[in-house]
Protein backbone atom coordinates (compact mmCIF):
# COMPACT_ATOMS: atom_id res chain seq x y z
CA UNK A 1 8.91 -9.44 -18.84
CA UNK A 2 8.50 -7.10 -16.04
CA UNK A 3 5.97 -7.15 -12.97
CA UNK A 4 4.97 -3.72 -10.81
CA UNK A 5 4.37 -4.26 -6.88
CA UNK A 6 2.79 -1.81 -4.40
CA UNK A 7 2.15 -1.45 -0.98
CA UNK A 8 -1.37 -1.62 0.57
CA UNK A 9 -1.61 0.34 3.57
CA UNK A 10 -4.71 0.17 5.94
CA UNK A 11 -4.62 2.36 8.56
CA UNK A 12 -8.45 2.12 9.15
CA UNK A 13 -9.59 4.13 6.03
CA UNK A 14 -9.93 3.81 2.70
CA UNK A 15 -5.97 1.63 1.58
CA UNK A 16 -3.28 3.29 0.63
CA UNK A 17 -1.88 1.88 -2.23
CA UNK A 18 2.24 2.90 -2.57
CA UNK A 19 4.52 2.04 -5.64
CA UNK A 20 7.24 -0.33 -4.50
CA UNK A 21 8.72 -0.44 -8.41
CA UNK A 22 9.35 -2.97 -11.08
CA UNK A 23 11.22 -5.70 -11.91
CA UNK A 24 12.41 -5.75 -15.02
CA UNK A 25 14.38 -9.05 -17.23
CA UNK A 26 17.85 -7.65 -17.67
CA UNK A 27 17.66 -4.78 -15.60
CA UNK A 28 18.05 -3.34 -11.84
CA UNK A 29 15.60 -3.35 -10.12
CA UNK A 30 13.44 0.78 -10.65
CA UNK A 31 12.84 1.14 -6.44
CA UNK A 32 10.23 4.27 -6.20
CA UNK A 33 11.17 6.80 -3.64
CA UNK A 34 8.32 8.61 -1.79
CA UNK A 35 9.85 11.24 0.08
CA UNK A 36 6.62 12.68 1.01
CA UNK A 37 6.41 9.55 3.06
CA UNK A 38 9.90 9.06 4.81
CA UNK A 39 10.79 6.57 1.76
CA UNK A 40 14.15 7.61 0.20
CA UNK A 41 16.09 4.31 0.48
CA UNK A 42 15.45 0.17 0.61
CA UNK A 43 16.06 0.14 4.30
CA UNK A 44 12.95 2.60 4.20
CA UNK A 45 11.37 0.66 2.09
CA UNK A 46 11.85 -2.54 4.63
CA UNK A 47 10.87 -0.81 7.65
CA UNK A 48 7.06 0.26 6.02
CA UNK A 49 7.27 -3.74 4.96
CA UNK A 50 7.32 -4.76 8.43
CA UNK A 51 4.54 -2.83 9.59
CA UNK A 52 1.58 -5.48 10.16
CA UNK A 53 -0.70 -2.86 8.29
CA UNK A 54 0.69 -3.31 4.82
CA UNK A 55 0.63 -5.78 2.96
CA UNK A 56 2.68 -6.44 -0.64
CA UNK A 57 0.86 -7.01 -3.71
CA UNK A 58 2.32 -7.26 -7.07
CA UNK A 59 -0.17 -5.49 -10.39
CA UNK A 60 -2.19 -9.08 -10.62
CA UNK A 61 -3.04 -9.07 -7.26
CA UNK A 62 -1.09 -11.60 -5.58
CA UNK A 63 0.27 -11.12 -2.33
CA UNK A 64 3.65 -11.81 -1.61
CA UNK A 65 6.23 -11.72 1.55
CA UNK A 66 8.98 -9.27 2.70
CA UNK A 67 11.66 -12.33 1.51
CA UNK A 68 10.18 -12.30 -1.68
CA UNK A 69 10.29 -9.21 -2.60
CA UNK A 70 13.71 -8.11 -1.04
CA UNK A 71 15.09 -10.81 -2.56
CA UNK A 72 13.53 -10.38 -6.40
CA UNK A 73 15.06 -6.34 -5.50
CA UNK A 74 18.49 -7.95 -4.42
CA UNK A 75 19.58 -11.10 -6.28
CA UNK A 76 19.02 -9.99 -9.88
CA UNK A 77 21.72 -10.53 -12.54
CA UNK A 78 21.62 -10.82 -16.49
CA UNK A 79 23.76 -12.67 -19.23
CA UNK A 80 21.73 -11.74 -21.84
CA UNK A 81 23.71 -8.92 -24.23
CA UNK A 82 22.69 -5.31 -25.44
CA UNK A 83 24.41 -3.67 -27.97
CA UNK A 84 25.06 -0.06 -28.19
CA UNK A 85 22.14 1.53 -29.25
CA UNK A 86 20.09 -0.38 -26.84
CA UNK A 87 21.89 1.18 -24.48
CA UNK A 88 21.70 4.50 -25.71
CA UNK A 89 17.81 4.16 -26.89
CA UNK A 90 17.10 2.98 -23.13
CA UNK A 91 19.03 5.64 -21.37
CA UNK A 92 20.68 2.88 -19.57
CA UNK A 93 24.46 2.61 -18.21
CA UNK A 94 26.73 -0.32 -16.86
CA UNK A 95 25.27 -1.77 -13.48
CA UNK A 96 26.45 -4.54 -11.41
CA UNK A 97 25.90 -8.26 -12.50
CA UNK A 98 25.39 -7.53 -16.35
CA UNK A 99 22.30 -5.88 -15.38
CA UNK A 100 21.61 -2.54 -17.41
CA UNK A 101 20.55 0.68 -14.59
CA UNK A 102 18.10 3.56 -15.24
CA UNK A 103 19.57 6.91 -15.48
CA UNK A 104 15.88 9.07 -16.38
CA UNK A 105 14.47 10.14 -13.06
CA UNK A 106 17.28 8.12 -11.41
CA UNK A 107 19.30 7.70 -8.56
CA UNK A 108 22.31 5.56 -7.45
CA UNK A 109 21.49 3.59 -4.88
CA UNK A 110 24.09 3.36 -1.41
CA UNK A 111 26.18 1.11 -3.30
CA UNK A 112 26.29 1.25 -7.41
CA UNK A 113 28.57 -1.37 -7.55
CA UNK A 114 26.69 -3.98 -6.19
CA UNK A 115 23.48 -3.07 -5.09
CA UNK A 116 20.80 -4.42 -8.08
CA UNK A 117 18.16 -1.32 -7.53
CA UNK A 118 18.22 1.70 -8.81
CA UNK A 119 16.03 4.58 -6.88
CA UNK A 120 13.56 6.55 -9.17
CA UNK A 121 11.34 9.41 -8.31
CA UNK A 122 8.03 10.25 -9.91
CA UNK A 123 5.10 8.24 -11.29
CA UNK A 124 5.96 5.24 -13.98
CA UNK A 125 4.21 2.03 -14.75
């Protein structure tokens, strides 16, 4: 199962509507970058959060909180098991927790070893 989550912005005009990324069962967390707009980490991320314009919406339209979502970016783990060509199929390496990490369009985030997001850049659903 896996759930995409985007940030409204309303600065007056018409909303603004940002990809936060997806949560995905069994792997890190796919945190979209938007260097266009200052975004290139989580801390980013969490300062645009905190801004009372925006609010966080997930794709079936339910709001949710800062908390919420840092924490469904930051306590993720998996004990589920891949075998080898899932990995290879998926593109997907080792990441912390038994969680499986993106490598296409990918990343590392500040700390591969424990931090359960992985940055991507460019458009995916």
């Amino acid at each position: 199962m896996s759930i995409n989550f985007y940030a409204h912005i309303n600065l007056g005009g018409p909303v603004v509507k940002l990809h936060i990324g997806k949560s995905s069962a069994g792997w890190c967390f796919a945190l979209c970058v938007h260097p266009e707009h200052g975004i290139n980490l989580l801390a980013d991320w969490r300062t645009v959060w905190e801004q009372p314009q925006v609010t966080i919406v997930d794709e079936y339209g339910d709001v949710r909180t800062v908390a919420d979502l840092v924490d469904t970016i930051t306590n993720r783990e998996w004990r589920g098991i891949h075998d080898a060509r899932w990995w290879r199929d998926n593109c997907a390496v080792d990441g912390p927790r038994g969680l499986a990490r993106q490598t296409y369009h990918a990343t590392l985030p500040p700390d591969p070893a424990s931090d359960t997001y992985t940055l991507i850049s460019g458009e995916f659903s």
